[in-house]
Protein backbone atom coordinates (compact mmCIF):
# COMPACT_ATOMS: atom_id res chain seq x y z
CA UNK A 1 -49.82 -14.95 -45.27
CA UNK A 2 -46.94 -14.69 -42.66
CA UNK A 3 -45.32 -11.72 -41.56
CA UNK A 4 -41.86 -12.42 -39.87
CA UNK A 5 -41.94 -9.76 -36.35
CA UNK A 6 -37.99 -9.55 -35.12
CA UNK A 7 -38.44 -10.45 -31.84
CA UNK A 8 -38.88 -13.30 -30.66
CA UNK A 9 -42.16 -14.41 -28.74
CA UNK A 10 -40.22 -15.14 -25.32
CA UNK A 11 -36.71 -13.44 -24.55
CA UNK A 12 -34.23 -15.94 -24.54
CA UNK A 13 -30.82 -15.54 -22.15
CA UNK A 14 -28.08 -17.88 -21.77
CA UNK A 15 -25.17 -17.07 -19.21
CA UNK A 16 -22.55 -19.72 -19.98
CA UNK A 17 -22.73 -21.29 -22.85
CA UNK A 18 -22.82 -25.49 -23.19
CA UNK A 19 -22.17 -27.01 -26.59
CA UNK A 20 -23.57 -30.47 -25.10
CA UNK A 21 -26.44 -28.83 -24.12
CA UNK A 22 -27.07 -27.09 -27.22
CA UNK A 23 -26.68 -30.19 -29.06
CA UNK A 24 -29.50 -32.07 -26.93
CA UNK A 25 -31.71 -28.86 -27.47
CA UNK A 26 -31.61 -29.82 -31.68
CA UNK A 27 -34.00 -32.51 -30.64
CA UNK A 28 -36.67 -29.67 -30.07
CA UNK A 29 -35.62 -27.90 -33.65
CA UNK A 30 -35.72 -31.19 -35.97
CA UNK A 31 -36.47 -33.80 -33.95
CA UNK A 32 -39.61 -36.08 -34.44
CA UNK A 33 -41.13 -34.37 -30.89
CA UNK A 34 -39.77 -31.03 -31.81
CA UNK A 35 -40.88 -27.44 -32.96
CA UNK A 36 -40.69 -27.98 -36.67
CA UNK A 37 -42.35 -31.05 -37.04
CA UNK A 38 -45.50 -29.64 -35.12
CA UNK A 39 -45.28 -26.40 -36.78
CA UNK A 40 -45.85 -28.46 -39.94
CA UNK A 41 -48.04 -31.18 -38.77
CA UNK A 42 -50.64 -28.68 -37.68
CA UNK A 43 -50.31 -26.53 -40.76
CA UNK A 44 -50.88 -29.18 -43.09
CA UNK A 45 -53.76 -30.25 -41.07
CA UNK A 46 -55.33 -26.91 -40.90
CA UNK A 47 -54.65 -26.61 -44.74
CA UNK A 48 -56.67 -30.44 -45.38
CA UNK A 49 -59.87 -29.35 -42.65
CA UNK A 50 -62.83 -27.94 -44.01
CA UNK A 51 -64.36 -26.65 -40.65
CA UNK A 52 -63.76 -22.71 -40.49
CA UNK A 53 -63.18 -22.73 -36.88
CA UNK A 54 -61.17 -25.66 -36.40
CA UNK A 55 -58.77 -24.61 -39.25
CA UNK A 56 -58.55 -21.32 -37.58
CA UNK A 57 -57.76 -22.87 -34.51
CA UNK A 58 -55.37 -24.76 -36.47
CA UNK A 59 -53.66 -22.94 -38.27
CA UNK A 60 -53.27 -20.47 -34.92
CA UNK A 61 -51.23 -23.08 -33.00
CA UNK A 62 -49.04 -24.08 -36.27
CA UNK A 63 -47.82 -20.19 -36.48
CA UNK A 64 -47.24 -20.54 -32.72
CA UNK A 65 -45.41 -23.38 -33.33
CA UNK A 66 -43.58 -21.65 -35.89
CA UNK A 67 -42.44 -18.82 -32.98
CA UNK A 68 -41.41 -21.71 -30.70
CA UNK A 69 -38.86 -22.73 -33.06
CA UNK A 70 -37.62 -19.13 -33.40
CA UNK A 71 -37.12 -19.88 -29.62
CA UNK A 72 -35.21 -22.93 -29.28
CA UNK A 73 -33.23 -22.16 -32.40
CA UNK A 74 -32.40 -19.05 -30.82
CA UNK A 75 -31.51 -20.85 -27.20
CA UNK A 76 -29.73 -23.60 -29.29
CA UNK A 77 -27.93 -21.07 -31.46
CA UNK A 78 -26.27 -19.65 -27.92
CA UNK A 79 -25.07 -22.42 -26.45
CA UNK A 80 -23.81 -23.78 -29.49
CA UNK A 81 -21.39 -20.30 -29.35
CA UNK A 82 -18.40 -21.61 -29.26
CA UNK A 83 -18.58 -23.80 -32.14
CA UNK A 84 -19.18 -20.38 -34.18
CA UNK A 85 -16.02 -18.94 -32.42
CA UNK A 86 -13.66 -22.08 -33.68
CA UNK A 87 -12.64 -23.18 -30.72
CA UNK A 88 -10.88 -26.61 -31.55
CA UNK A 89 -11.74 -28.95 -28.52
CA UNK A 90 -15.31 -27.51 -28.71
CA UNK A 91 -15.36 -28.18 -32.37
CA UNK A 92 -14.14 -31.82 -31.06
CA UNK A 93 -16.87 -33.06 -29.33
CA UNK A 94 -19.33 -32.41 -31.92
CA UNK A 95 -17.65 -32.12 -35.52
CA UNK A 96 -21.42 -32.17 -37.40
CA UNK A 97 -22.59 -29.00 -35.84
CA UNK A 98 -19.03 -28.00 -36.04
CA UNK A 99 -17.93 -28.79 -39.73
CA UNK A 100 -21.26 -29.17 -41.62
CA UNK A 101 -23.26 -26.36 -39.92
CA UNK A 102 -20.31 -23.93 -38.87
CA UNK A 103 -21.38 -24.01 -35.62
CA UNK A 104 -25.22 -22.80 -36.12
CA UNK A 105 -28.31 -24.94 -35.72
CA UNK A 106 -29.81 -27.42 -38.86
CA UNK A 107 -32.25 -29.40 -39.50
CA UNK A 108 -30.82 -32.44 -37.44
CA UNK A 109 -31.82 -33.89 -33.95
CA UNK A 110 -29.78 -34.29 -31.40
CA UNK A 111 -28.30 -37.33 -32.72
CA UNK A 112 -27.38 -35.55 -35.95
CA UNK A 113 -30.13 -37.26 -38.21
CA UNK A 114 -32.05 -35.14 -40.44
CA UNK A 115 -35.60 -33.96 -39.80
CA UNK A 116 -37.95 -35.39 -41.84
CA UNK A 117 -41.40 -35.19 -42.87
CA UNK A 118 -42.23 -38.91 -41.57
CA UNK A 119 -42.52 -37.31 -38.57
CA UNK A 120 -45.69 -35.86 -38.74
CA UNK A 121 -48.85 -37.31 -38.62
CA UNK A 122 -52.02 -36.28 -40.96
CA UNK A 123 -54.66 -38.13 -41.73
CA UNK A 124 -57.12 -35.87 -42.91
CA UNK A 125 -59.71 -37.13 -40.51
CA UNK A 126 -59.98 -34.57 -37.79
CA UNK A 127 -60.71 -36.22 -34.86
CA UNK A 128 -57.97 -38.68 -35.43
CA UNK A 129 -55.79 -35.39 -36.16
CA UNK A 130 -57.01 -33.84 -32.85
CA UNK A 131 -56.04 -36.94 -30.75
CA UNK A 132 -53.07 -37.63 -32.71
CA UNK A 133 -52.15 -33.56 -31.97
CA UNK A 134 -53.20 -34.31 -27.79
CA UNK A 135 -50.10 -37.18 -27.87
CA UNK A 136 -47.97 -34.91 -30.12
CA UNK A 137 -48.08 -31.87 -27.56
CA UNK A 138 -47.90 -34.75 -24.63
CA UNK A 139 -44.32 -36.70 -26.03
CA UNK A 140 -42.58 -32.27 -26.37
CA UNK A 141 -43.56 -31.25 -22.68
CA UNK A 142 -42.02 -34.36 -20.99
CA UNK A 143 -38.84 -33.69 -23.87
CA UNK A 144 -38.77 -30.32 -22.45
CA UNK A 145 -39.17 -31.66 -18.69
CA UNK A 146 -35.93 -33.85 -19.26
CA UNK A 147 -34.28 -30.99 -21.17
CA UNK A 148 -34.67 -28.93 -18.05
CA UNK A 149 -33.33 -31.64 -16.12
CA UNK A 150 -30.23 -31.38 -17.60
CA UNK A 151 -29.19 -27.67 -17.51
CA UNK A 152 -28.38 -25.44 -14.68
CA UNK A 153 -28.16 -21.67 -16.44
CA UNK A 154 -31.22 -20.14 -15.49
CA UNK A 155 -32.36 -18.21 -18.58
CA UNK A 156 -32.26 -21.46 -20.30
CA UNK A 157 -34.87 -22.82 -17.84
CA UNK A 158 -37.22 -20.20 -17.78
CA UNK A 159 -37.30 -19.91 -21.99
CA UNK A 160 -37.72 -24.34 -21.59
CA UNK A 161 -40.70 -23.92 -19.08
CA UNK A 162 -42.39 -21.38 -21.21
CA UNK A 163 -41.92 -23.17 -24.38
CA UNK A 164 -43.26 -26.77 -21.89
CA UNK A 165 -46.32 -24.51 -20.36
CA UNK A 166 -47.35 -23.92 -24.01
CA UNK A 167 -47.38 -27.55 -24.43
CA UNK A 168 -50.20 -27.42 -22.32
CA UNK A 169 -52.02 -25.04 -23.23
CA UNK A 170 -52.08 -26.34 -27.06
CA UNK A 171 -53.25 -29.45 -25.59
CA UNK A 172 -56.38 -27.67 -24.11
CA UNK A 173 -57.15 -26.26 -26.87
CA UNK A 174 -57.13 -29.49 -28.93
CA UNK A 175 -59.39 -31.24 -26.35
CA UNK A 176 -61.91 -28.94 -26.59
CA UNK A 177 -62.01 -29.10 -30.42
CA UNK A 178 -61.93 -32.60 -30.14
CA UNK A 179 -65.42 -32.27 -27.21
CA UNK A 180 -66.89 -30.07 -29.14
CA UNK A 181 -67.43 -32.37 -32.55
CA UNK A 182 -69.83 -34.47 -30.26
CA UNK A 183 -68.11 -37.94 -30.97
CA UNK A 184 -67.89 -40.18 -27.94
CA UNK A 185 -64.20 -41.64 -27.47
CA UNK A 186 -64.28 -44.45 -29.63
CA UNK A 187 -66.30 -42.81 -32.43
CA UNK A 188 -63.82 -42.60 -35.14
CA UNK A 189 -64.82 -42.27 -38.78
CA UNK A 190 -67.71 -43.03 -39.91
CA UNK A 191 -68.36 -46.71 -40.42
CA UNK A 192 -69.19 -49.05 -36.78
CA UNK A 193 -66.85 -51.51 -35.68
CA UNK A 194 -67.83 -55.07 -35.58
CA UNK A 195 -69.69 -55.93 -32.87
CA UNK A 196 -68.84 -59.65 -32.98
CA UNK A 197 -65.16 -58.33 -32.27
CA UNK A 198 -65.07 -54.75 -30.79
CA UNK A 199 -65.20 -55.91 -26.80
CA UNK A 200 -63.35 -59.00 -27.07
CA UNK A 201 -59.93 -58.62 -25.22
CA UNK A 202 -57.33 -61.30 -26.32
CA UNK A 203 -55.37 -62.62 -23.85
CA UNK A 204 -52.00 -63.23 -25.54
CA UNK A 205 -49.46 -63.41 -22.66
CA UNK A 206 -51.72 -65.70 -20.69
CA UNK A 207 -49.87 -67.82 -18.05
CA UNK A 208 -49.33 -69.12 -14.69
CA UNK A 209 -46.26 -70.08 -11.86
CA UNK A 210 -43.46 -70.19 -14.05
CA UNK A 211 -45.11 -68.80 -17.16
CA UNK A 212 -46.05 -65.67 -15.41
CA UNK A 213 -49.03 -64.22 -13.64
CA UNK A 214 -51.89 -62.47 -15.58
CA UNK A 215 -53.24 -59.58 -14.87
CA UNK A 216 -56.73 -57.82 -14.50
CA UNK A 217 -58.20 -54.29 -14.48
CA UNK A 218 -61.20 -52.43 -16.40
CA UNK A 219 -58.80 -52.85 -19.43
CA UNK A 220 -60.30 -56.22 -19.96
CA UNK A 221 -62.94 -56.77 -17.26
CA UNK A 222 -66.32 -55.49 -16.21
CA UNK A 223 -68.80 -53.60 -18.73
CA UNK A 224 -69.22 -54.97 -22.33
CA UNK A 225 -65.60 -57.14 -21.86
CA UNK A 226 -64.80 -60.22 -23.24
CA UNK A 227 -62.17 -62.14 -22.05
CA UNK A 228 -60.32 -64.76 -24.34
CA UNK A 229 -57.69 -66.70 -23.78
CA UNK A 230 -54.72 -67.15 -25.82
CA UNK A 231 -54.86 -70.24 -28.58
CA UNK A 232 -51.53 -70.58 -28.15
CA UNK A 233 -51.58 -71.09 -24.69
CA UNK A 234 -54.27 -73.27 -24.73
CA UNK A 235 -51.73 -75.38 -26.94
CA UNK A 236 -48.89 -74.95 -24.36
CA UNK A 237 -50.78 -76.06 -21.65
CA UNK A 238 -51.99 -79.47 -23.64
CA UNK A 239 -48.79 -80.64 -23.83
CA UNK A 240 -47.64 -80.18 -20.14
């Protein structure tokens, strides 16, 4: 059950508004990174797992996320002002917010296309879920990082850094949900890999001098690694 509380979760201020601006902030309302799409993915994933406390956990973060979109819809809804106030050369620059949504915020990104549930990923296995929620949280701080790049109004900085410091914390939280199910970093599912293929590392853009240099690290060295060349190389190299 939700219950809708008319205020929203951080106090957004905007001194002048920016209809560019406001148009790059629709990437955090229905964008693939954005508010809605992890609002939902969690959600749904809370609504598929059948630990208690995980679900909880969950189904916590998805409200959150829910709030968070209150936020930049709020944020976007300000800058996008003038739109709502007709002014023509305004109204110019970005005719879909303009014409189609009268000047308020939609379910578009930044580049106008709509949000869609392709975005989110659920898989219904919940480590995978967890990780897949880590990278989610990940890709919408460093969206927020180059948001805040790109705006100098104050108010619209601090409501960007709280909404990117959440990003964080959400990704805590999923870590130690994720430590706490006791699976080492590879463990995924239930059935074993192959052992005849798990630690061999395929060298597929193998070369040398002119072909390029190749290049080695604990990625494909050291411990259980396997190094094989590529077969096509091994054919290049024939015929030289």
């Amino acid at each position: 059950m939700y219950h809708h509380v008319k205020r929203l979760m951080y106090t957004v201020n905007v001194g002048e508004p920016d209809v560019r601006f406001g148009q790059m902030l629709l990437e955090q309302f229905g964008g693939a990174n954005g508010e809605l799409a992890a609002a939902m993915q969690y959600s749904v994933q809370g609504l598929n797992c059948d630990d208690p406390k995980r679900k909880d956990m969950l189904m916590d973060i998805g409200t959150e996320e829910l709030s968070h979109l209150e936020v930049i819809g709020s944020l976007a809804r300000m800058h996008l002002k003038p739109l709502k106030q007709g002014q023509c050369s305004k109204a110019e620059a970005d005719p879909l917010i303009a014409v189609v949504g009268g000047g308020g915020v939609s379910l578009f990104n930044s580049q106008g296309n709509p949000w869609t549930a392709d975005y989110l990923k659920v898989s219904g296995q919940l480590e995978v879920d967890l990780r897949s929620n880590i990278a989610a949280e990940a890709r919408a701080k460093i969206t927020y990082e180059r948001l805040i790049d790109f705006t100098d109004d104050p108010g619209t900085k601090e409501a960007l850094t709280f909404l990117m410091t959440r990003e964080i914390t959400h990704m805590k939280a999923f870590q130690a949900a994720l430590e706490t199910m006791g699976k080492g970093p590879f463990e995924i599912g239930e059935l074993p890999p192959d052992e005849e293929y798990v630690n061999k590392y395929y060298n597929d853009s193998t070369g040398e001098g002119e072909l390029g240099e190749d290049a080695t690290g604990p990625w494909n060295q050291g411990g259980d690694w396997e190094l094989v060349d590529s077969p096509a190389f091994a054919t290049l190299a024939s015929k030289q």
